[in-house]
C-alpha atoms as a PDB file:
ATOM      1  CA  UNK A   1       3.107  -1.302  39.018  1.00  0.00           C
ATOM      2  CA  UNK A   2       4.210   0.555  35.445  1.00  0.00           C
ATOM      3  CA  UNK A   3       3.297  -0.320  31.958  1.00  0.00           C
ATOM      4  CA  UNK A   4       3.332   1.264  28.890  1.00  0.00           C
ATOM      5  CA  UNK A   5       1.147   3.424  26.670  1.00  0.00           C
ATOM      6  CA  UNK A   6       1.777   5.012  23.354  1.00  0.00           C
ATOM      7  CA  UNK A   7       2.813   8.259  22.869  1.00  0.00           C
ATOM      8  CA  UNK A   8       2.821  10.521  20.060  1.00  0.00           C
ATOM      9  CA  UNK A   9       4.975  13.923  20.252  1.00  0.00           C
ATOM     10  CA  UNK A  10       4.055  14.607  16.556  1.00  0.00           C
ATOM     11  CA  UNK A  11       2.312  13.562  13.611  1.00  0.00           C
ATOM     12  CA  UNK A  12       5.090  10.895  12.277  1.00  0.00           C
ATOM     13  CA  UNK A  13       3.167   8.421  13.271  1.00  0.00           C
ATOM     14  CA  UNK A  14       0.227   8.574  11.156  1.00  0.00           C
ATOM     15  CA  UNK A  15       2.747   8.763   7.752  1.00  0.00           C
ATOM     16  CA  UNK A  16       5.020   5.823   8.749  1.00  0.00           C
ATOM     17  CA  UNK A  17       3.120   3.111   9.793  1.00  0.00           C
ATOM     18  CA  UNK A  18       0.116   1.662   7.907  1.00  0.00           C
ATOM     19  CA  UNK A  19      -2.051   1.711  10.821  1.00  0.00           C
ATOM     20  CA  UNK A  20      -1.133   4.067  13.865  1.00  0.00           C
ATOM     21  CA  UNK A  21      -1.711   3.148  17.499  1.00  0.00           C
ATOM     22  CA  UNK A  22      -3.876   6.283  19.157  1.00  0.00           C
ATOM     23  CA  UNK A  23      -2.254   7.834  21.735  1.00  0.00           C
ATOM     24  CA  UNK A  24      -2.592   6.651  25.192  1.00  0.00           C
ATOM     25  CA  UNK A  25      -3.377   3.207  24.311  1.00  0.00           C
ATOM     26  CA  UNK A  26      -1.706   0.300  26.209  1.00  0.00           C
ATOM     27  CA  UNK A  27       1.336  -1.319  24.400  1.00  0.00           C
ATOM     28  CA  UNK A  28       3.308  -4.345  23.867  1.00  0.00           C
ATOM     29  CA  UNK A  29       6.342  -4.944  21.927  1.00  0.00           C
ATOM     30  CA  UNK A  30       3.911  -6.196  19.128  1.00  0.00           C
ATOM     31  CA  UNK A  31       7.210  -8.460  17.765  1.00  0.00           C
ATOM     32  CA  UNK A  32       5.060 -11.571  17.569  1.00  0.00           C
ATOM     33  CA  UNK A  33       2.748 -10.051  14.832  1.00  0.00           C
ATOM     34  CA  UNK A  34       6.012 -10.830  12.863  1.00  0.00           C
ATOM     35  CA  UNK A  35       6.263 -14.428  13.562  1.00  0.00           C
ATOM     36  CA  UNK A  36       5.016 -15.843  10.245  1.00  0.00           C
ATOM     37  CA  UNK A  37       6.588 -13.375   8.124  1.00  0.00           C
ATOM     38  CA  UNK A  38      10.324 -13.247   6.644  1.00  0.00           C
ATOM     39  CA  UNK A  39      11.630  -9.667   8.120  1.00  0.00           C
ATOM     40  CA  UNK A  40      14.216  -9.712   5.007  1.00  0.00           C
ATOM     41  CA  UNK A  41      11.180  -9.320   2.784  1.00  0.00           C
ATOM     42  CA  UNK A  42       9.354  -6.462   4.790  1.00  0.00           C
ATOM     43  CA  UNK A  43       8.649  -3.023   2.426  1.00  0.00           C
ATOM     44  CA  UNK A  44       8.157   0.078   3.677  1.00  0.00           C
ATOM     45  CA  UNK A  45       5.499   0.567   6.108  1.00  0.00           C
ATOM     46  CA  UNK A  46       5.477  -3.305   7.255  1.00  0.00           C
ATOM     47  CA  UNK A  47       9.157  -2.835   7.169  1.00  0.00           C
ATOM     48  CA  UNK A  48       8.626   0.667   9.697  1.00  0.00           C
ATOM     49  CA  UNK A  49       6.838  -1.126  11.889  1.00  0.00           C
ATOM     50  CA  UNK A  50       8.976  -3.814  12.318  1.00  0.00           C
ATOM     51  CA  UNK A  51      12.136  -1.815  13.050  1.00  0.00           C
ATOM     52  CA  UNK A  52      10.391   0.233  14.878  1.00  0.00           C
ATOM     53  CA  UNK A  53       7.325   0.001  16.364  1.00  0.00           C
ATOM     54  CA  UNK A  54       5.501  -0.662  19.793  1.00  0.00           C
ATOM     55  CA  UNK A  55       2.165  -2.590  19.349  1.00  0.00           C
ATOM     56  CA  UNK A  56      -1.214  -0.090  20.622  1.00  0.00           C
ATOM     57  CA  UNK A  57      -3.465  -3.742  22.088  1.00  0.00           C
ATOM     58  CA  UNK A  58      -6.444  -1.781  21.660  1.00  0.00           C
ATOM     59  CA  UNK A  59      -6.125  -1.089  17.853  1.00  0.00           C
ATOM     60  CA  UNK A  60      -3.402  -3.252  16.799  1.00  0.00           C
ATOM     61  CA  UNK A  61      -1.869  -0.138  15.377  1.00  0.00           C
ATOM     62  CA  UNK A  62       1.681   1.023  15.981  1.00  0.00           C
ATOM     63  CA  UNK A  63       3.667   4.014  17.991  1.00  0.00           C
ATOM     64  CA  UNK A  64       7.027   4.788  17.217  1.00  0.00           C
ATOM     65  CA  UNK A  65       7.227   5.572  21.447  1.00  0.00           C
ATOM     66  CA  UNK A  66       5.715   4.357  24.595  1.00  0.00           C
ATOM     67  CA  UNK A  67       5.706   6.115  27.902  1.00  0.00           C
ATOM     68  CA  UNK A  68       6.175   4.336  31.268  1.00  0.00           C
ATOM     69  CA  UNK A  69       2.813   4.759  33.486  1.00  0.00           C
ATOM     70  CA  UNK A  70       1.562   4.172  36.801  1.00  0.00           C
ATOM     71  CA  UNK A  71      -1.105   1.403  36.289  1.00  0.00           C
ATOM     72  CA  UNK A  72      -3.088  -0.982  39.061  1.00  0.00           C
ATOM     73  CA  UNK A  73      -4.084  -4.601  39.016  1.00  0.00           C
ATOM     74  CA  UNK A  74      -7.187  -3.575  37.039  1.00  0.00           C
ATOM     75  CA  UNK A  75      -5.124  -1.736  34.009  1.00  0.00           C
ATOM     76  CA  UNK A  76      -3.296  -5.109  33.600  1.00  0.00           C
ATOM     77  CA  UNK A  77      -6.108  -7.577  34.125  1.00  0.00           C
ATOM     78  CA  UNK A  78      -8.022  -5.598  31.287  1.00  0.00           C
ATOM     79  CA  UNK A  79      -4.954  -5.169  29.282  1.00  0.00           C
ATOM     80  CA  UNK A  80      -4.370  -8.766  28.929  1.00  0.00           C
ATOM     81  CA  UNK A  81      -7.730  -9.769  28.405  1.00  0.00           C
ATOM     82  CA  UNK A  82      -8.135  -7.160  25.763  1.00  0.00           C
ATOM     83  CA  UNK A  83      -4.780  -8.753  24.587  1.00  0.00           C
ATOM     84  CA  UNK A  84      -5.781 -12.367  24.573  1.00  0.00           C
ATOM     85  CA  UNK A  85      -9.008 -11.370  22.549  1.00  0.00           C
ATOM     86  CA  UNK A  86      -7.218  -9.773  19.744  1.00  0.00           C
ATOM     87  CA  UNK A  87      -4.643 -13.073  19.799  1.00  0.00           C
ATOM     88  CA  UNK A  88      -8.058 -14.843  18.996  1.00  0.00           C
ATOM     89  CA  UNK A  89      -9.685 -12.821  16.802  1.00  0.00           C
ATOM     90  CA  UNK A  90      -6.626 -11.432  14.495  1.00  0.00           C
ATOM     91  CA  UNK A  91      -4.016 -14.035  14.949  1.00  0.00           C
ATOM     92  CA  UNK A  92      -5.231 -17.214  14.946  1.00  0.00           C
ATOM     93  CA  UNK A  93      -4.704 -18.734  18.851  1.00  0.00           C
ATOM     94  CA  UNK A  94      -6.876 -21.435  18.991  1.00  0.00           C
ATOM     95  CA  UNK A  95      -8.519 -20.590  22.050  1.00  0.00           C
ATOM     96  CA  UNK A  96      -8.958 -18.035  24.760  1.00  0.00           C
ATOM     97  CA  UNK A  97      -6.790 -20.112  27.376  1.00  0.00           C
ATOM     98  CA  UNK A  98      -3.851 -20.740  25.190  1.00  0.00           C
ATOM     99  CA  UNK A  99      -4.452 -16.361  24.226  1.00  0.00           C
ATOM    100  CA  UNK A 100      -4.565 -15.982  28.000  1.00  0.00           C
ATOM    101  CA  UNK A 101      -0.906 -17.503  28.620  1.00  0.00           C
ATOM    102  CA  UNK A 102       0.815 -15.658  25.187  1.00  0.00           C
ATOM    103  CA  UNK A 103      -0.862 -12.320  26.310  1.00  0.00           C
ATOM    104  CA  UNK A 104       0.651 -12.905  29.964  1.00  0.00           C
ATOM    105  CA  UNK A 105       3.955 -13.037  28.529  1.00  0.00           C
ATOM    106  CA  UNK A 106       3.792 -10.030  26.554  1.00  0.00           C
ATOM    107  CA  UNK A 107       2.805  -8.073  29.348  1.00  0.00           C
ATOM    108  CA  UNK A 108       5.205  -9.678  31.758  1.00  0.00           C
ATOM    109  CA  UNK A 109       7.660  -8.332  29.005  1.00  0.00           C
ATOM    110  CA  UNK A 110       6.198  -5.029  29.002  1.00  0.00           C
ATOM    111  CA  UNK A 111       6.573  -4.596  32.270  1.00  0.00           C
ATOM    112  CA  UNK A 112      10.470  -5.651  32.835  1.00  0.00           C
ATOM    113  CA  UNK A 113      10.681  -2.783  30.311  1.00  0.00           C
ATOM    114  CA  UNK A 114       9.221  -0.307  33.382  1.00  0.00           C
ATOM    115  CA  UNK A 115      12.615  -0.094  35.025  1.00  0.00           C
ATOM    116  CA  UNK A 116      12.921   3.344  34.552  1.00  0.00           C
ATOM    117  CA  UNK A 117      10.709   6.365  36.284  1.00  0.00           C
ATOM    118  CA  UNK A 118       7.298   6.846  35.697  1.00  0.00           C
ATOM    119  CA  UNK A 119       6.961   9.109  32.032  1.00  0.00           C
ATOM    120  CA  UNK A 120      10.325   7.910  30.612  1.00  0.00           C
ATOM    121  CA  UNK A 121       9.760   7.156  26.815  1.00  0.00           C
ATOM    122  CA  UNK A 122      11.089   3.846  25.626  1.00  0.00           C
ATOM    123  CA  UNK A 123      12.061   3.400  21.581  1.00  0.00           C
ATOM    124  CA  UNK A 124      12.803   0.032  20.501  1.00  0.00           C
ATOM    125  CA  UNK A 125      14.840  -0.837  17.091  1.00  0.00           C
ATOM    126  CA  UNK A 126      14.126  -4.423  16.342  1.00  0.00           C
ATOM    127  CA  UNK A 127      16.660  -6.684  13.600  1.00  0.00           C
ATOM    128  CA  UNK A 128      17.011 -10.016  11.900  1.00  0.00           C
ATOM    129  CA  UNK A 129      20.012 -11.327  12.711  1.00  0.00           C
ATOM    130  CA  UNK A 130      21.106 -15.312  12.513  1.00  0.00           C
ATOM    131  CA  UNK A 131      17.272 -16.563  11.588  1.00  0.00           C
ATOM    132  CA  UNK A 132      15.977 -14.506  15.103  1.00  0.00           C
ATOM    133  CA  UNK A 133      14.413 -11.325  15.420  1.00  0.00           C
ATOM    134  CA  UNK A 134      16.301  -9.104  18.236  1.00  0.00           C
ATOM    135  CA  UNK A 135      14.868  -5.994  19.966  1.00  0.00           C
ATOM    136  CA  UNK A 136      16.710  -3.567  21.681  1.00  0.00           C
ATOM    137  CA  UNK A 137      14.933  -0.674  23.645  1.00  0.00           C
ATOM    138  CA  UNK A 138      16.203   2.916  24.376  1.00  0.00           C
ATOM    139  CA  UNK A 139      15.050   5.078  27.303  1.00  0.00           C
ATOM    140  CA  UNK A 140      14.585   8.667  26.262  1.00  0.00           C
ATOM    141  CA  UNK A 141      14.827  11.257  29.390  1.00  0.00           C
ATOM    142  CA  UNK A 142      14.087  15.299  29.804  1.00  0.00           C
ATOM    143  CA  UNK A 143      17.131  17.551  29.217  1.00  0.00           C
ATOM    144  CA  UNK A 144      17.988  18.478  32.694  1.00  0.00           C
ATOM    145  CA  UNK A 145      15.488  16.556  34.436  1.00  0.00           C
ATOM    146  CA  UNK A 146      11.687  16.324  34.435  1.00  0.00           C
ATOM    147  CA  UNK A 147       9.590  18.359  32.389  1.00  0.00           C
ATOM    148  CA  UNK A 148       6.651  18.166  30.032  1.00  0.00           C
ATOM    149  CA  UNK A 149       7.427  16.041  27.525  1.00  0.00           C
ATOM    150  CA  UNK A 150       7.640  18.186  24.025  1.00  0.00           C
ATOM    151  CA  UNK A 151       8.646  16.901  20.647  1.00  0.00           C
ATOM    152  CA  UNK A 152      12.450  17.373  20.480  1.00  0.00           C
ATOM    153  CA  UNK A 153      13.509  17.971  23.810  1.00  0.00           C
ATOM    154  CA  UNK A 154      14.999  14.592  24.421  1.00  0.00           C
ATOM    155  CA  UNK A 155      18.506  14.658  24.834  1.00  0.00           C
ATOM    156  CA  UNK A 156      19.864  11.658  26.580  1.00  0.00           C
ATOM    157  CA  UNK A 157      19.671   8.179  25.580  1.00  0.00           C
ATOM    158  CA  UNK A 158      20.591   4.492  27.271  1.00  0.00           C
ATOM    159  CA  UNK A 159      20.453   1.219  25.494  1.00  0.00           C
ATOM    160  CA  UNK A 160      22.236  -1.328  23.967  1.00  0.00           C
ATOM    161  CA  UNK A 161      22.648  -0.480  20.601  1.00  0.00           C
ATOM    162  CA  UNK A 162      22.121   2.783  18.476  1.00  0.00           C
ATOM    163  CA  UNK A 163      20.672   2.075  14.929  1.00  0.00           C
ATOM    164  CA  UNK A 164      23.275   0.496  12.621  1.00  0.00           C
ATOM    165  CA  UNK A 165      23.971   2.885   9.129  1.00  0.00           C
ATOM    166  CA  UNK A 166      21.630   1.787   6.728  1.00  0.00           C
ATOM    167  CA  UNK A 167      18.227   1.869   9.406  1.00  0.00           C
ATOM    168  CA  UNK A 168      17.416   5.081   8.427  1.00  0.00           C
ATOM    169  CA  UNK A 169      13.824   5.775   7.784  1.00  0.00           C
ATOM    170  CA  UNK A 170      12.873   8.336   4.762  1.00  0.00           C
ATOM    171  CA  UNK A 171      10.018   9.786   5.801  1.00  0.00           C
ATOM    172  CA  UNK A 172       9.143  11.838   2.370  1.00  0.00           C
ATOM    173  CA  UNK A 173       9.675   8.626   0.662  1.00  0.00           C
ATOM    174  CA  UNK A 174       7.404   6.893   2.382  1.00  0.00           C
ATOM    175  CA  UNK A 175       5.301   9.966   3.065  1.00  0.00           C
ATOM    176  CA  UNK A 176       5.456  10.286  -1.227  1.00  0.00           C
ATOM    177  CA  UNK A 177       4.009   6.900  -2.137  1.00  0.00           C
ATOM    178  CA  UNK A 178       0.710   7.203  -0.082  1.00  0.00           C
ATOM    179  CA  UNK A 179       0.283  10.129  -2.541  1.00  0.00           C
ATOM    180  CA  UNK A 180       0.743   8.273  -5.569  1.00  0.00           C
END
């Protein structure tokens, strides 16, 4: 079995999003912390994380990437019970067996997002489009195969879409108003 953890190659993280997942935590998509709010309305680092973010379960924080990893029964059992407690505790599920079934989902997600081999990175871009929110995920592979995995040394992409004109993220901007 595969799931994913969060990755990160630099420190890009920790100036983008308002909260950063640490590394090696287990992920989600993390799309359903934006259920109640109107993406058209998101500002800058809410905004980051919703274009672009995977969800770290452990600290509700966010990673720009995830890696694909070998896991056992045990890494998902604890992953979705970690899962279903934070549904509680930060999100309002009214109890620990409706948590259960929501956090089986999202991991059931996560995993049909393991296709690929074991230390692939996977980048999602998420949109608003029509009143639904729409993810699309890219795989990010080694230059000429397998190697350790280095900031910058991705190459080759696969996925559905590539960001429309107008998803760019400025990073000094953003990086510029948490100095203010």
């Amino acid at each position: 079995m595969k799931l994913l953890r969060t990755i990160r190659l630099d420190a890009s993280d920790t100036f983008v999003f308002e909260k950063p997942a640490e590394p090696g935590e287990w992920a989600v998509s993390g799309a359903f912390v934006f259920w109640s709010q109107d993406p058209a309305r998101l500002e800058g680092k809410s905004r980051a994380a919703f274009r672009g973010g995977f969800l770290g379960v452990a600290s509700l924080g966010w990673s720009t990437l995830v890696q694909i990893v070998a896991a056992n029964e045990a890494d998902r059992e604890s992953l979705v019970a970690t899962l279903a407690l934070r549904l509680v505790e930060s999100f309002g599920a009214p109890d620990m067996d409706v948590a259960r079934k929501a956090a089986e989902e999202e991991v059931a997600f996560a995993e049909s997002l393991c296709s690929q081999p074991q230390d692939t990175l996977i980048a999602v871009h998420r949109s608003y489009e029509d009143g639904a929110v729409r993810e699309s995920f890219r795989t990010l592979h080694p230059r000429n195969g397998p190697k350790p995995m280095r900031a910058f040394s991705f190459l080759e992409t696969e996925g559905e879409d590539t960001p429309q004109v107008g998803d760019d993220i400025d990073l000094v901007a953003i990086a510029g108003k948490d100095r203010k």
